[in-house]
C-alpha atoms as a PDB file:
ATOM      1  CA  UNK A   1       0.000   0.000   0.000  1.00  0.00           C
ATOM      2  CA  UNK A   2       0.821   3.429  -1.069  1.00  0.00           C
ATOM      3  CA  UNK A   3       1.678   6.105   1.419  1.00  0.00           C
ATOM      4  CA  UNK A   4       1.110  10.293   1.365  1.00  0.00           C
ATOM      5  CA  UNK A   5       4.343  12.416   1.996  1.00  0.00           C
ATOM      6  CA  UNK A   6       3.742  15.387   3.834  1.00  0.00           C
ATOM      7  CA  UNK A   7       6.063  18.320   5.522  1.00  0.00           C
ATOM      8  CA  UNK A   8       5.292  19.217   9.163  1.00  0.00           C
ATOM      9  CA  UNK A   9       7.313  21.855  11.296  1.00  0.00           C
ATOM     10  CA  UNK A  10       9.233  20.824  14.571  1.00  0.00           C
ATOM     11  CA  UNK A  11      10.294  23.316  17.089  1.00  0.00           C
ATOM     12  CA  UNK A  12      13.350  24.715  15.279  1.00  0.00           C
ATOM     13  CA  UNK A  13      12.012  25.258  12.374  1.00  0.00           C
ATOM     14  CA  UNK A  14      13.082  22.567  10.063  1.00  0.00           C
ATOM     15  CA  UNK A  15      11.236  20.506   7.809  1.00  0.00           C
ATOM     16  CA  UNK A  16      10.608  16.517   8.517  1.00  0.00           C
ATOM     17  CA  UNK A  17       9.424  13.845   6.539  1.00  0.00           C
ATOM     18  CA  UNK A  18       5.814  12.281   8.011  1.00  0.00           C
ATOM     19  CA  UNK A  19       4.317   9.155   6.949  1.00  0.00           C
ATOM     20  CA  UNK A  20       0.034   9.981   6.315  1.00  0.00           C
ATOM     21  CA  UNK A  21      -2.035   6.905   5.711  1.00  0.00           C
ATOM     22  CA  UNK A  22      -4.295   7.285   2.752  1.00  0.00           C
ATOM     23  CA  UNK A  23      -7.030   6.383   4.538  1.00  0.00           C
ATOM     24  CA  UNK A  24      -6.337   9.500   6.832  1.00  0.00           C
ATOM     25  CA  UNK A  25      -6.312  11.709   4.079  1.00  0.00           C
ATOM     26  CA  UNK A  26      -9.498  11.460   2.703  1.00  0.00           C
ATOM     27  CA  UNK A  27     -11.809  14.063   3.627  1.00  0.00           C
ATOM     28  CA  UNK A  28     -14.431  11.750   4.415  1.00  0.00           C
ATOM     29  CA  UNK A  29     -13.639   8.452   5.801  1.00  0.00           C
ATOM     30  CA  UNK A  30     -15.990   5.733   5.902  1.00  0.00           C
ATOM     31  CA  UNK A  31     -17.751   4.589   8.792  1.00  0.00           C
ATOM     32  CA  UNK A  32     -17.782   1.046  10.874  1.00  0.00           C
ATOM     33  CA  UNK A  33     -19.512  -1.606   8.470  1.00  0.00           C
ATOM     34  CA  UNK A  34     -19.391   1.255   5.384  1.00  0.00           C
ATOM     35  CA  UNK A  35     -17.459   0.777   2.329  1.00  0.00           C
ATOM     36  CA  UNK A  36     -15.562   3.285   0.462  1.00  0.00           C
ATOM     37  CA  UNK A  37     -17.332   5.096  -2.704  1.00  0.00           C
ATOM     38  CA  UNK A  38     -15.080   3.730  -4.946  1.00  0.00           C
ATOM     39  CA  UNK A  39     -15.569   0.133  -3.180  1.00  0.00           C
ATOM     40  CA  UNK A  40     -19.299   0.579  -3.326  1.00  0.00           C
ATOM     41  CA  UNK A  41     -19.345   1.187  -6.732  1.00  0.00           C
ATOM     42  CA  UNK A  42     -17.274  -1.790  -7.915  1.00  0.00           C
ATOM     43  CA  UNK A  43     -19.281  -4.055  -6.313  1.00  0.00           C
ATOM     44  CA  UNK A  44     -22.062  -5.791  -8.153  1.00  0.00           C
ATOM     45  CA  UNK A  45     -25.136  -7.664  -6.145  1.00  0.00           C
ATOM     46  CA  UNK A  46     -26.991 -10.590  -7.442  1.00  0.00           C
ATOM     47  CA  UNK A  47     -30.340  -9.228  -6.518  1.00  0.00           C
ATOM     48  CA  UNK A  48     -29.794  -5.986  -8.559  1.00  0.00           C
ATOM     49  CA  UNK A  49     -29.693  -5.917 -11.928  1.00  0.00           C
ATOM     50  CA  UNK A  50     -25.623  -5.803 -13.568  1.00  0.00           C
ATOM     51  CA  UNK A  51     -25.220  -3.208 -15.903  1.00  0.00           C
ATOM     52  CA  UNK A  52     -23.624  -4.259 -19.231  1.00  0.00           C
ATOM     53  CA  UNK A  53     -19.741  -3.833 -19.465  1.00  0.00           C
ATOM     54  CA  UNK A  54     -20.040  -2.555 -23.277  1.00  0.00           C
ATOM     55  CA  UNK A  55     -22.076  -0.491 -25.499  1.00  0.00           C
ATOM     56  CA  UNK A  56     -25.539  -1.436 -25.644  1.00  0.00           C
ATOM     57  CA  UNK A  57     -28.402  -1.281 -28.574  1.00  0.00           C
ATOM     58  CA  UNK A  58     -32.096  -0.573 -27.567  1.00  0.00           C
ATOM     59  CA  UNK A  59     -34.446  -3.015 -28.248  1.00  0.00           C
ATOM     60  CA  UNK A  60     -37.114  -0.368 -29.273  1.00  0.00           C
ATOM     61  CA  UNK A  61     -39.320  -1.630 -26.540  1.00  0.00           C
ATOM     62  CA  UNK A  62     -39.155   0.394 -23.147  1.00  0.00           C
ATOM     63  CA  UNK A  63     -40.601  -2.283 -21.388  1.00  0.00           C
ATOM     64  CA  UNK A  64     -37.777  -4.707 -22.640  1.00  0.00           C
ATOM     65  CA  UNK A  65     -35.220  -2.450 -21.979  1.00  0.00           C
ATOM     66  CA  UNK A  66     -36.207  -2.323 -18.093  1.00  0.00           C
ATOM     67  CA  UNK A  67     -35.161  -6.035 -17.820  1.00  0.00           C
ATOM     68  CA  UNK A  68     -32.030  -6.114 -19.866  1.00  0.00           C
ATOM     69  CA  UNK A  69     -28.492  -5.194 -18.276  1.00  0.00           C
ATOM     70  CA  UNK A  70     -27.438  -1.660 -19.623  1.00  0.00           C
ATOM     71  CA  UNK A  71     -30.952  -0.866 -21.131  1.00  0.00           C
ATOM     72  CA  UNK A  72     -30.498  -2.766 -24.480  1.00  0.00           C
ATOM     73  CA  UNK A  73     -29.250  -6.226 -26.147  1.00  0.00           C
ATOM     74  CA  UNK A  74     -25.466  -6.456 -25.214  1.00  0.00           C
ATOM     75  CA  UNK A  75     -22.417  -5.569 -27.762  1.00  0.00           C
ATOM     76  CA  UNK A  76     -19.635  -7.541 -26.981  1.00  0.00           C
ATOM     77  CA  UNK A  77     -21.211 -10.671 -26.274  1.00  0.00           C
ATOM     78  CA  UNK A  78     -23.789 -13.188 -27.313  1.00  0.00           C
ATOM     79  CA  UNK A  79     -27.622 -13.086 -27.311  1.00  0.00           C
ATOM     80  CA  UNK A  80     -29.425 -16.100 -27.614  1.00  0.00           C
ATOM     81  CA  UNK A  81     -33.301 -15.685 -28.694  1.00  0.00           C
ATOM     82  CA  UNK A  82     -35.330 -18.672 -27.994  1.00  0.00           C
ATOM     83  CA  UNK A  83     -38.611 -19.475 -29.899  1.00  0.00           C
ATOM     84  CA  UNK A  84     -41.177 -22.932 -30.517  1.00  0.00           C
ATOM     85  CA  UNK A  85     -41.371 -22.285 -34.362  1.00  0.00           C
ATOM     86  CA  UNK A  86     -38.071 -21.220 -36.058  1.00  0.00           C
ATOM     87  CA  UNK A  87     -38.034 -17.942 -38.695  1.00  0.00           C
ATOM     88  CA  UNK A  88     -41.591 -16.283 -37.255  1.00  0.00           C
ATOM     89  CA  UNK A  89     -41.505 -13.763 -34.722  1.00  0.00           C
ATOM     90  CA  UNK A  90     -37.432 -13.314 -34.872  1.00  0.00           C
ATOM     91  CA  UNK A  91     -37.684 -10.512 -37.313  1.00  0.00           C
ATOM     92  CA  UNK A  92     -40.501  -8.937 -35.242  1.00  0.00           C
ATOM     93  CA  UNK A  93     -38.354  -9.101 -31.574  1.00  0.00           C
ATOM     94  CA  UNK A  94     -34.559  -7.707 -33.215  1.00  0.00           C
ATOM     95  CA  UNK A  95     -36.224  -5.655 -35.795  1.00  0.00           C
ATOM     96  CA  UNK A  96     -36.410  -2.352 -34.382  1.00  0.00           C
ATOM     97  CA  UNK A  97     -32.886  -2.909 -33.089  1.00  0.00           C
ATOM     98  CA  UNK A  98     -32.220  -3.675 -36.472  1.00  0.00           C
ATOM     99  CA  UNK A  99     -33.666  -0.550 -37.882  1.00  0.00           C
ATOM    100  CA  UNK A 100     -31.401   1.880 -35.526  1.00  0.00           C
ATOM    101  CA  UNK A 101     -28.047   0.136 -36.990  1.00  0.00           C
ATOM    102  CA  UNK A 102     -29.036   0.327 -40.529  1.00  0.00           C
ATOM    103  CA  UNK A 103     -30.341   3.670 -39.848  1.00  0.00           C
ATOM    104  CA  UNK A 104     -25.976   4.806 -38.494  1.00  0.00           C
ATOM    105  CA  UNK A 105     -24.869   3.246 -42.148  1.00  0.00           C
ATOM    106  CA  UNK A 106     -23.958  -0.307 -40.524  1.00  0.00           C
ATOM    107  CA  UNK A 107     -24.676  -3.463 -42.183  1.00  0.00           C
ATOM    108  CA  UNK A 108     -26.604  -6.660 -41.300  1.00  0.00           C
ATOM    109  CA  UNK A 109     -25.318 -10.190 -41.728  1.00  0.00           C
ATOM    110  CA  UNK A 110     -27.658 -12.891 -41.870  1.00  0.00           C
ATOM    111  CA  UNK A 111     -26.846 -16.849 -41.661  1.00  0.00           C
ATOM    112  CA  UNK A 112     -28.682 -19.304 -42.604  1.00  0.00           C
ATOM    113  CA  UNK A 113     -32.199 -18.146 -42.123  1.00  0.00           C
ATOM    114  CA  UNK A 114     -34.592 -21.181 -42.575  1.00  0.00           C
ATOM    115  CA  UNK A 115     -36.825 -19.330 -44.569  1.00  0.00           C
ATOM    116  CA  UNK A 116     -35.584 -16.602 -47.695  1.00  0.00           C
ATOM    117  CA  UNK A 117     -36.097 -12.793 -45.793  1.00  0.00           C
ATOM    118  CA  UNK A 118     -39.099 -11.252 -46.514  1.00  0.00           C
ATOM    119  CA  UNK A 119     -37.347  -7.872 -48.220  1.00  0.00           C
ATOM    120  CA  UNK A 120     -40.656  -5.899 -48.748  1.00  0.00           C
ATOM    121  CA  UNK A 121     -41.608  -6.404 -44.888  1.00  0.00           C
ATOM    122  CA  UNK A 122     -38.345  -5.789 -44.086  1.00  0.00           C
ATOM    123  CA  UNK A 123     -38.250  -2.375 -45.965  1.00  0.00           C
ATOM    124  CA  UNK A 124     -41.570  -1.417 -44.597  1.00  0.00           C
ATOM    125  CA  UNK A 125     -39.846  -2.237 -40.704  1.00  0.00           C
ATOM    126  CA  UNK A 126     -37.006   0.381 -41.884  1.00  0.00           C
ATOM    127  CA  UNK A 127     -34.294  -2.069 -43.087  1.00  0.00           C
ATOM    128  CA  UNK A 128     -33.032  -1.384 -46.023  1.00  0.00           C
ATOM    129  CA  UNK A 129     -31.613  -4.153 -48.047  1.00  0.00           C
ATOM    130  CA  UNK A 130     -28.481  -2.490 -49.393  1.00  0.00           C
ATOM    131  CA  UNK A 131     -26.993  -2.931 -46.127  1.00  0.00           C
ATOM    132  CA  UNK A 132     -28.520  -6.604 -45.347  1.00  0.00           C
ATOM    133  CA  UNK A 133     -25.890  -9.653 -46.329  1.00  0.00           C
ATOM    134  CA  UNK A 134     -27.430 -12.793 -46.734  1.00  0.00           C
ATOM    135  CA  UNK A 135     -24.742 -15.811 -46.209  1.00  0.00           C
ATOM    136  CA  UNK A 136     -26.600 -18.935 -47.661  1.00  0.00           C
ATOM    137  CA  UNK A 137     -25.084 -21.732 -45.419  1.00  0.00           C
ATOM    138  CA  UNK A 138     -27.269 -25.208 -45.595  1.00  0.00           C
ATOM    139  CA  UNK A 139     -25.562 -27.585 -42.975  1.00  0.00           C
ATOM    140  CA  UNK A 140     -24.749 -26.721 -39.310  1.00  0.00           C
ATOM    141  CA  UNK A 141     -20.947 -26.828 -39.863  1.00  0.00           C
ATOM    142  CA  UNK A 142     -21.112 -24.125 -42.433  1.00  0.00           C
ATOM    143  CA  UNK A 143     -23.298 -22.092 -40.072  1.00  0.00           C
ATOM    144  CA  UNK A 144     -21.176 -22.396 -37.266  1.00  0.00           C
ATOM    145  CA  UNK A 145     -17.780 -21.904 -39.367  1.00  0.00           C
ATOM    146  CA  UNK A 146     -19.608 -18.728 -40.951  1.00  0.00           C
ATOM    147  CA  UNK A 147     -20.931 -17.481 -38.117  1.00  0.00           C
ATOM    148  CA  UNK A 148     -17.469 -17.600 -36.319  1.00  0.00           C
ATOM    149  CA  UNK A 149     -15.427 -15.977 -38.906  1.00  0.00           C
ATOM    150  CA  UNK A 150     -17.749 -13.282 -39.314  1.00  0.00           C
ATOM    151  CA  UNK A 151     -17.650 -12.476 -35.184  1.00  0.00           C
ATOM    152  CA  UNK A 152     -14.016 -12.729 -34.956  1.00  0.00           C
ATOM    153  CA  UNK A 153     -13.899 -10.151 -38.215  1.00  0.00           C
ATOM    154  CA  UNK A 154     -15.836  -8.127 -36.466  1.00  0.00           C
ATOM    155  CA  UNK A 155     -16.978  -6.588 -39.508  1.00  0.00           C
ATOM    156  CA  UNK A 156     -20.868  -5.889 -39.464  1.00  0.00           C
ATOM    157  CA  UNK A 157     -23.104  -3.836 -37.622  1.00  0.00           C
ATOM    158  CA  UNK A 158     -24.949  -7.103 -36.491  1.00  0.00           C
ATOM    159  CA  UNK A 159     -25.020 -10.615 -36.767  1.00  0.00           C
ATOM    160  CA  UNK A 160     -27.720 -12.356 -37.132  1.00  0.00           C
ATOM    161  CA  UNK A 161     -26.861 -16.796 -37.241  1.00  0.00           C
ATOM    162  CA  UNK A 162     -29.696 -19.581 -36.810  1.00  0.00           C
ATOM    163  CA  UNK A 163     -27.478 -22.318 -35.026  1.00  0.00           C
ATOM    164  CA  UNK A 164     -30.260 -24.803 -33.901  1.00  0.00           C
ATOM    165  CA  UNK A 165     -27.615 -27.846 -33.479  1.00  0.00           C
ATOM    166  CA  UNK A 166     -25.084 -25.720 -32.002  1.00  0.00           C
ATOM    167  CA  UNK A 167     -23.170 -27.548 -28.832  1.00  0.00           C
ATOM    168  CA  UNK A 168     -22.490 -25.705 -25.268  1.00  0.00           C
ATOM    169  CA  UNK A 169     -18.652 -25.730 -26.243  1.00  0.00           C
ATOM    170  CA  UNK A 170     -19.311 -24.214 -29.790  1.00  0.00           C
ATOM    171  CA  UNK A 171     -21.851 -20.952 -28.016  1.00  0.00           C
ATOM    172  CA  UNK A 172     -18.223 -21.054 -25.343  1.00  0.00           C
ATOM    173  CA  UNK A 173     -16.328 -20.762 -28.351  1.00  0.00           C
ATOM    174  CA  UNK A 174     -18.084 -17.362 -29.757  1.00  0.00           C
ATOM    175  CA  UNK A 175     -18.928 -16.119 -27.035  1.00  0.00           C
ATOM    176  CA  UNK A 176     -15.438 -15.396 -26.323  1.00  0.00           C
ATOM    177  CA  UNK A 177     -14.940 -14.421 -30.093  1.00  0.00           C
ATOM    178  CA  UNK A 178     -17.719 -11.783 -29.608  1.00  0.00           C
ATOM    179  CA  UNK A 179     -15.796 -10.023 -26.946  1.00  0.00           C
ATOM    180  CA  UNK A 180     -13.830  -8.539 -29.922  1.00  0.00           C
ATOM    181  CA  UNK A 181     -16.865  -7.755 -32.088  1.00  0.00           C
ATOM    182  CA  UNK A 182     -18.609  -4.308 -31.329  1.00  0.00           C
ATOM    183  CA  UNK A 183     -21.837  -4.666 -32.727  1.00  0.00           C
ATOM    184  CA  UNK A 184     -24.525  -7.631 -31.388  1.00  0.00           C
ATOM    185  CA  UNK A 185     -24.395 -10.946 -32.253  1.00  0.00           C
ATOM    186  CA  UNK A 186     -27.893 -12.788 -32.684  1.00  0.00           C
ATOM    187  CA  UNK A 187     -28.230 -16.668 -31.914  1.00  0.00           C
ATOM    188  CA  UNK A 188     -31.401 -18.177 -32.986  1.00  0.00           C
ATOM    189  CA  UNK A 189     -32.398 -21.844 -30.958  1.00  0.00           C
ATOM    190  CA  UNK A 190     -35.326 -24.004 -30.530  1.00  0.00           C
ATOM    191  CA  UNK A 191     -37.075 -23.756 -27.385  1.00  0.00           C
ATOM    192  CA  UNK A 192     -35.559 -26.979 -26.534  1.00  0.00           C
ATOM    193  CA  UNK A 193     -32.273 -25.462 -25.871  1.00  0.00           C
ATOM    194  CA  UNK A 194     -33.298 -23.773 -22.355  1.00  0.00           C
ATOM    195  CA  UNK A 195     -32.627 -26.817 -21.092  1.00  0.00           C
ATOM    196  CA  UNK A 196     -29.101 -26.720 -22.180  1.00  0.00           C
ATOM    197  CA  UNK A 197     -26.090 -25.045 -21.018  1.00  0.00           C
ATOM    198  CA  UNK A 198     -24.702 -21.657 -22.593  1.00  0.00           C
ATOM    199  CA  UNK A 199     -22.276 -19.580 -22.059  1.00  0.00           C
ATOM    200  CA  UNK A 200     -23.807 -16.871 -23.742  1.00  0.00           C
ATOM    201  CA  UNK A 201     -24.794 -13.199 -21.473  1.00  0.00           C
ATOM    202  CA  UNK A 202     -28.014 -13.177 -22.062  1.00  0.00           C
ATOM    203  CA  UNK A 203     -31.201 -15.534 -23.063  1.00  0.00           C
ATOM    204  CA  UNK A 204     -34.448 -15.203 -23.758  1.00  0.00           C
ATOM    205  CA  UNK A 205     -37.459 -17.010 -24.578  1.00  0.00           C
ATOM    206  CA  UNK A 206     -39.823 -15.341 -26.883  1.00  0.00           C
ATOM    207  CA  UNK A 207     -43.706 -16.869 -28.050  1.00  0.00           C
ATOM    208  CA  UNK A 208     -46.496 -15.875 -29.750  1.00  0.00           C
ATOM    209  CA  UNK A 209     -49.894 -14.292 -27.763  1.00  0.00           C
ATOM    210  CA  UNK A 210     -53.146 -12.650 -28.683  1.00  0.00           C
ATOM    211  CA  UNK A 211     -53.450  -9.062 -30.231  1.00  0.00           C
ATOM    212  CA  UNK A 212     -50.552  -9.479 -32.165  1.00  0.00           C
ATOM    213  CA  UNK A 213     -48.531  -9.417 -28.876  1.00  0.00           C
ATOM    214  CA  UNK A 214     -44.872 -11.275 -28.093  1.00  0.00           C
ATOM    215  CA  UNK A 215     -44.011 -12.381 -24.632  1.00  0.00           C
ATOM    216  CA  UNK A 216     -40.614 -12.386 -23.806  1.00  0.00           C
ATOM    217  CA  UNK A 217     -39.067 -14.210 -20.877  1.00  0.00           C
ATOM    218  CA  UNK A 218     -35.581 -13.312 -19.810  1.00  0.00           C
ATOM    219  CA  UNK A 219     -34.230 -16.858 -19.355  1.00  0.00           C
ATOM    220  CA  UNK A 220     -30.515 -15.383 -18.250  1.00  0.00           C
ATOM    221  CA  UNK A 221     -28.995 -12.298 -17.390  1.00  0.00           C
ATOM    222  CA  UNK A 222     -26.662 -10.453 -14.943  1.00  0.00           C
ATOM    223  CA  UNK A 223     -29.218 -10.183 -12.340  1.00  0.00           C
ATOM    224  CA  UNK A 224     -32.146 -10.985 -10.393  1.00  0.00           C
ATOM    225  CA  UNK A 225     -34.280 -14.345 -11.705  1.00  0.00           C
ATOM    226  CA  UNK A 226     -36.858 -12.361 -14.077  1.00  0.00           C
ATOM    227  CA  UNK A 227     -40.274 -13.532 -12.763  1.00  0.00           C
ATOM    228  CA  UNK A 228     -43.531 -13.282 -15.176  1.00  0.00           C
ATOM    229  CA  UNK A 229     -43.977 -12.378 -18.896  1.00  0.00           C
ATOM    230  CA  UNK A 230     -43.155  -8.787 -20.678  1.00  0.00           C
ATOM    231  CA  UNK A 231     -45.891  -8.091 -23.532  1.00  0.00           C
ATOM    232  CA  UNK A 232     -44.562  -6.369 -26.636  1.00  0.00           C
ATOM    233  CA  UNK A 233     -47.077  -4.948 -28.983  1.00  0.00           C
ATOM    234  CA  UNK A 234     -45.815  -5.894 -32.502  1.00  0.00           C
ATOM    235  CA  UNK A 235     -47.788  -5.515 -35.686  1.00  0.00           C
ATOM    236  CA  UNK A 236     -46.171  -7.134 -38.306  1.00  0.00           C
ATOM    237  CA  UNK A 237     -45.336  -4.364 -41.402  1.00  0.00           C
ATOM    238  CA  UNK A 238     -47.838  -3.202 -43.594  1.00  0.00           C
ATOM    239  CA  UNK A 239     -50.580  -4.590 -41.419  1.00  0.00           C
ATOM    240  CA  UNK A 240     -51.539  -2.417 -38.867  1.00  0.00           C
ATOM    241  CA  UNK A 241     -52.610   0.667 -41.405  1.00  0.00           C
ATOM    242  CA  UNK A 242     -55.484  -1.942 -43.298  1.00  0.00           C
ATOM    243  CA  UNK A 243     -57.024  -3.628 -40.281  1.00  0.00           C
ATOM    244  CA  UNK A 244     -60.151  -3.121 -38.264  1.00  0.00           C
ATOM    245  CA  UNK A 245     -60.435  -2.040 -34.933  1.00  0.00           C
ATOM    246  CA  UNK A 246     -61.804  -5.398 -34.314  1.00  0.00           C
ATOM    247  CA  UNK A 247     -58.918  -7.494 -35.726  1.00  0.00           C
ATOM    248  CA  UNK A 248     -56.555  -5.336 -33.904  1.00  0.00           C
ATOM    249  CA  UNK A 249     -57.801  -6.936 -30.920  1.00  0.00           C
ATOM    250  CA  UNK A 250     -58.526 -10.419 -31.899  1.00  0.00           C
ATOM    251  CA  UNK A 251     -59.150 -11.794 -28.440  1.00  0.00           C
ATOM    252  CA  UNK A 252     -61.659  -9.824 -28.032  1.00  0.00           C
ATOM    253  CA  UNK A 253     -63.734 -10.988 -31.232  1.00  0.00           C
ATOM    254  CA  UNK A 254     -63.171 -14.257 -29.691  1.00  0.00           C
ATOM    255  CA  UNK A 255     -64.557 -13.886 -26.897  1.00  0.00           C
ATOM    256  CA  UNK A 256     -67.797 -12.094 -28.559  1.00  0.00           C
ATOM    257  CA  UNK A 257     -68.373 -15.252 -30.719  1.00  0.00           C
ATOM    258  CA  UNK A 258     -68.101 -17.906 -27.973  1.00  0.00           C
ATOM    259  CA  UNK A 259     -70.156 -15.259 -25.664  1.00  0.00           C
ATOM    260  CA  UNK A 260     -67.950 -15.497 -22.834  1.00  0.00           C
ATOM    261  CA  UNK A 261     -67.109 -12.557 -20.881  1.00  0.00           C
ATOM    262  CA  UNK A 262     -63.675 -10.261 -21.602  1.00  0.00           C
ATOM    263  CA  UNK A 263     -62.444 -11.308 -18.109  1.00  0.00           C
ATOM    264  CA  UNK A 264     -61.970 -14.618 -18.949  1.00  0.00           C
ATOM    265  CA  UNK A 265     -64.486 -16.163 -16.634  1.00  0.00           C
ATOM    266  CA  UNK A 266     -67.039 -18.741 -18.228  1.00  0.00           C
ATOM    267  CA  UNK A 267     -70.799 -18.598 -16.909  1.00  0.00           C
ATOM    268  CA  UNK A 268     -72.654 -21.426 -17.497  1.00  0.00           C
ATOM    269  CA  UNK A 269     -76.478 -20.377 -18.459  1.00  0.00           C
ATOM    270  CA  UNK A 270     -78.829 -21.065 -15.426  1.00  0.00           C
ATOM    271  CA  UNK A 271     -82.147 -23.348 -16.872  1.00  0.00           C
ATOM    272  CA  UNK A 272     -85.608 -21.866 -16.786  1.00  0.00           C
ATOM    273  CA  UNK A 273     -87.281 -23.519 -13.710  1.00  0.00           C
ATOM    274  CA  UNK A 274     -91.275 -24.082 -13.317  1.00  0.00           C
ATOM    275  CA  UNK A 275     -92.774 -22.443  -9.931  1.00  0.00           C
ATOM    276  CA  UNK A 276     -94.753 -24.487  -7.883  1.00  0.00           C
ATOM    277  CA  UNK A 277     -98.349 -25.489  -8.988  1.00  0.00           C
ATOM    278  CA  UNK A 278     -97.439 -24.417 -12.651  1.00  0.00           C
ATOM    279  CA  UNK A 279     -99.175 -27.054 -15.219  1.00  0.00           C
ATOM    280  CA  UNK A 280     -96.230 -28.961 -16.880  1.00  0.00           C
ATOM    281  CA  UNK A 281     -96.231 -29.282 -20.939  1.00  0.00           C
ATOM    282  CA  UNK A 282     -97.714 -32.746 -22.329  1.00  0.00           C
ATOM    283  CA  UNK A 283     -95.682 -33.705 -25.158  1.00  0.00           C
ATOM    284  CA  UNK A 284     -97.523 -36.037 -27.511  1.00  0.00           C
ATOM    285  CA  UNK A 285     -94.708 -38.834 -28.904  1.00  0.00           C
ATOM    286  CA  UNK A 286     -95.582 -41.051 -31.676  1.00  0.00           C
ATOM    287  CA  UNK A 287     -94.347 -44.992 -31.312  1.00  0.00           C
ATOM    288  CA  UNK A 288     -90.732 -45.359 -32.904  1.00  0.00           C
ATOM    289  CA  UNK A 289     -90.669 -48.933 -34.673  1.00  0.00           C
ATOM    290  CA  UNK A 290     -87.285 -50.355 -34.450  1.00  0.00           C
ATOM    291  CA  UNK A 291     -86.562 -49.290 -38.017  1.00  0.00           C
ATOM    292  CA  UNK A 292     -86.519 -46.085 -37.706  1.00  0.00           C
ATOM    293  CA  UNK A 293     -90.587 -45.854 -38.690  1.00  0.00           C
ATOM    294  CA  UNK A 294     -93.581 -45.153 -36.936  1.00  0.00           C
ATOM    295  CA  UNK A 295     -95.569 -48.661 -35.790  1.00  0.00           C
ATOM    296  CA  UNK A 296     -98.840 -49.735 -37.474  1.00  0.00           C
ATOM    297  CA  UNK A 297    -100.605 -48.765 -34.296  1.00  0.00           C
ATOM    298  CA  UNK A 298     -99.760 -45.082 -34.907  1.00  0.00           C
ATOM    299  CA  UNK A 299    -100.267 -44.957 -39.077  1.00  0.00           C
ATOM    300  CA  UNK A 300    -103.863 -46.367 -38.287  1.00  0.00           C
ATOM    301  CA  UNK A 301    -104.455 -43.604 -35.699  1.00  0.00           C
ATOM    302  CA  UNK A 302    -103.328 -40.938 -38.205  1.00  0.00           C
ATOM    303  CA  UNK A 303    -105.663 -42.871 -41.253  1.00  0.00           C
ATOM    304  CA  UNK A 304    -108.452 -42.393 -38.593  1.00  0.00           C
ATOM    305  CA  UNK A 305    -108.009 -39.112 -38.290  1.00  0.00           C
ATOM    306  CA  UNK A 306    -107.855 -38.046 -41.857  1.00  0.00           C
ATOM    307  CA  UNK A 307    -111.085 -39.679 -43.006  1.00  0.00           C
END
């Protein structure tokens, strides 16, 4: 440890050398069970949420944002997006991130999408396609050998890989690759992978709901377990300017045609009851023959009746 020279005066007048702990010069010193400032703000509890050491991109949803580290998907590092059905909503959850890099001059890569990009939707969500690349890569080891070059180039504004047979030791191997690579890296994965192992920063699962709504579940992070579900309202492009109120809200038109309630609940219809002393209806049944016909016993009562 360090220590502070300083000059203090004797009785003749002459100069001599003093040993001054830092701690003693401080201005403010820090109190039984207290930690310095600079201590304090080193330090990093589980239970609060970390804040990202690199740059970070918004998300474009303020409600996302509040439960990623840093306010935004991570730079620097790996993102893993989760989802049931692959090439659906992944567009949709990255796009307005998306749509802010294209929008500084930066380019998109894209690797092996499972499905050829939609260019005119992507246009409409502000992604130009002069500055998308689309790597056509058909097995997993050109994926993953694409993928990996392109994060260690570090090259693109974004990077955007489906790797749904990737390993634990492969997402190891690029996440420490991305730590040289300043714009995001995007991992597409089955849902089945959450039960895996990943090295990867950050993970989320993302699924379809009602009213043209994602939920998002923040399945790791540099923080507090995220409890519950965070709604994002996306319309896919070009839709929301041609529908109807009512299809902008499909849930409830659902609930309208099975007549149950908006809240959810399901009443079941009370039946009409007969008060007391109330005559019941007689209900006249003609004979059934085994057949399917009526017996001869109830064609000779209607004969009868005619003539």
């Amino acid at each position: 440890m360090s220590a502070v020279l300083s000059w203090a005066g004797d009785d003749d007048g002459l100069p001599t050398q003093a040993l001054v702990h830092p701690s003693r010069s401080r201005a403010r010193r820090s109190q039984p069970g207290e930690l310095p400032p600079e201590i304090e703000q080193a330090i990093w509890r589980g239970c609060d949420l970390g804040a990202q050491a690199g740059e970070v991109v918004s998300s474009g949803f303020a409600a996302l944002d509040a439960e990623l580290p840093g306010g935004g998907w991570p730079c620097q590092s790996i993102a893993e997006v989760l989802s049931p059905q692959p090439s659906v909503l992944e567009w949709r959850v990255i796009g307005p991130a998306l749509r802010a890099i294209v929008a500084a001059g930066r380019n998109v890569v894209v690797v092996g999408p499972p499905k050829t990009p939609h260019l005119p939707g992507l246009r409409h969500s502000g992604i130009d396609e002069k500055h998308l690349v689309w790597v056509r890569a058909d097995t997993p080891a050109e994926r993953l050998w694409c993928t990996e070059q392109l994060v260690k180039s570090g090259a693109s504004g974004a990077l955007v890989a489906w790797l749904p047979q990737a390993r634990p030791e492969q997402i190891r191997r690029l996440q420490v690759c991305a730590q040289a690579c300043e714009g995001p890296v995007f991992l597409f994965r089955p849902a089945a992978a959450q039960h895996e192992a990943s090295a990867a920063s950050l993970r989320v699962m993302a699924t379809f709901a009602l009213d043209w709504e994602i939920q998002v579940h923040v399945l790791k992070r540099r923080g507090p377990t995220h409890e519950g579900l965070v709604r994002l309202r996306s319309v896919p492009g070009g839709l929301e300017a041609v529908l109807t109120p009512r299809l902008q809200m499909p849930s409830r038109l659902i609930a309208t045609r099975e007549g149950a309630p908006r809240d959810g609940t399901h009443h079941t219809p009370a039946r009409p009851t007969l008060s007391e002393g109330a005559a019941r209806p007689v209900v006249h049944e003609a004979a059934v023959h085994a057949l399917g016909g009526t017996t001869p016993s109830a064609r000779a009562r209607r004969r009868a009746t005619v003539r």
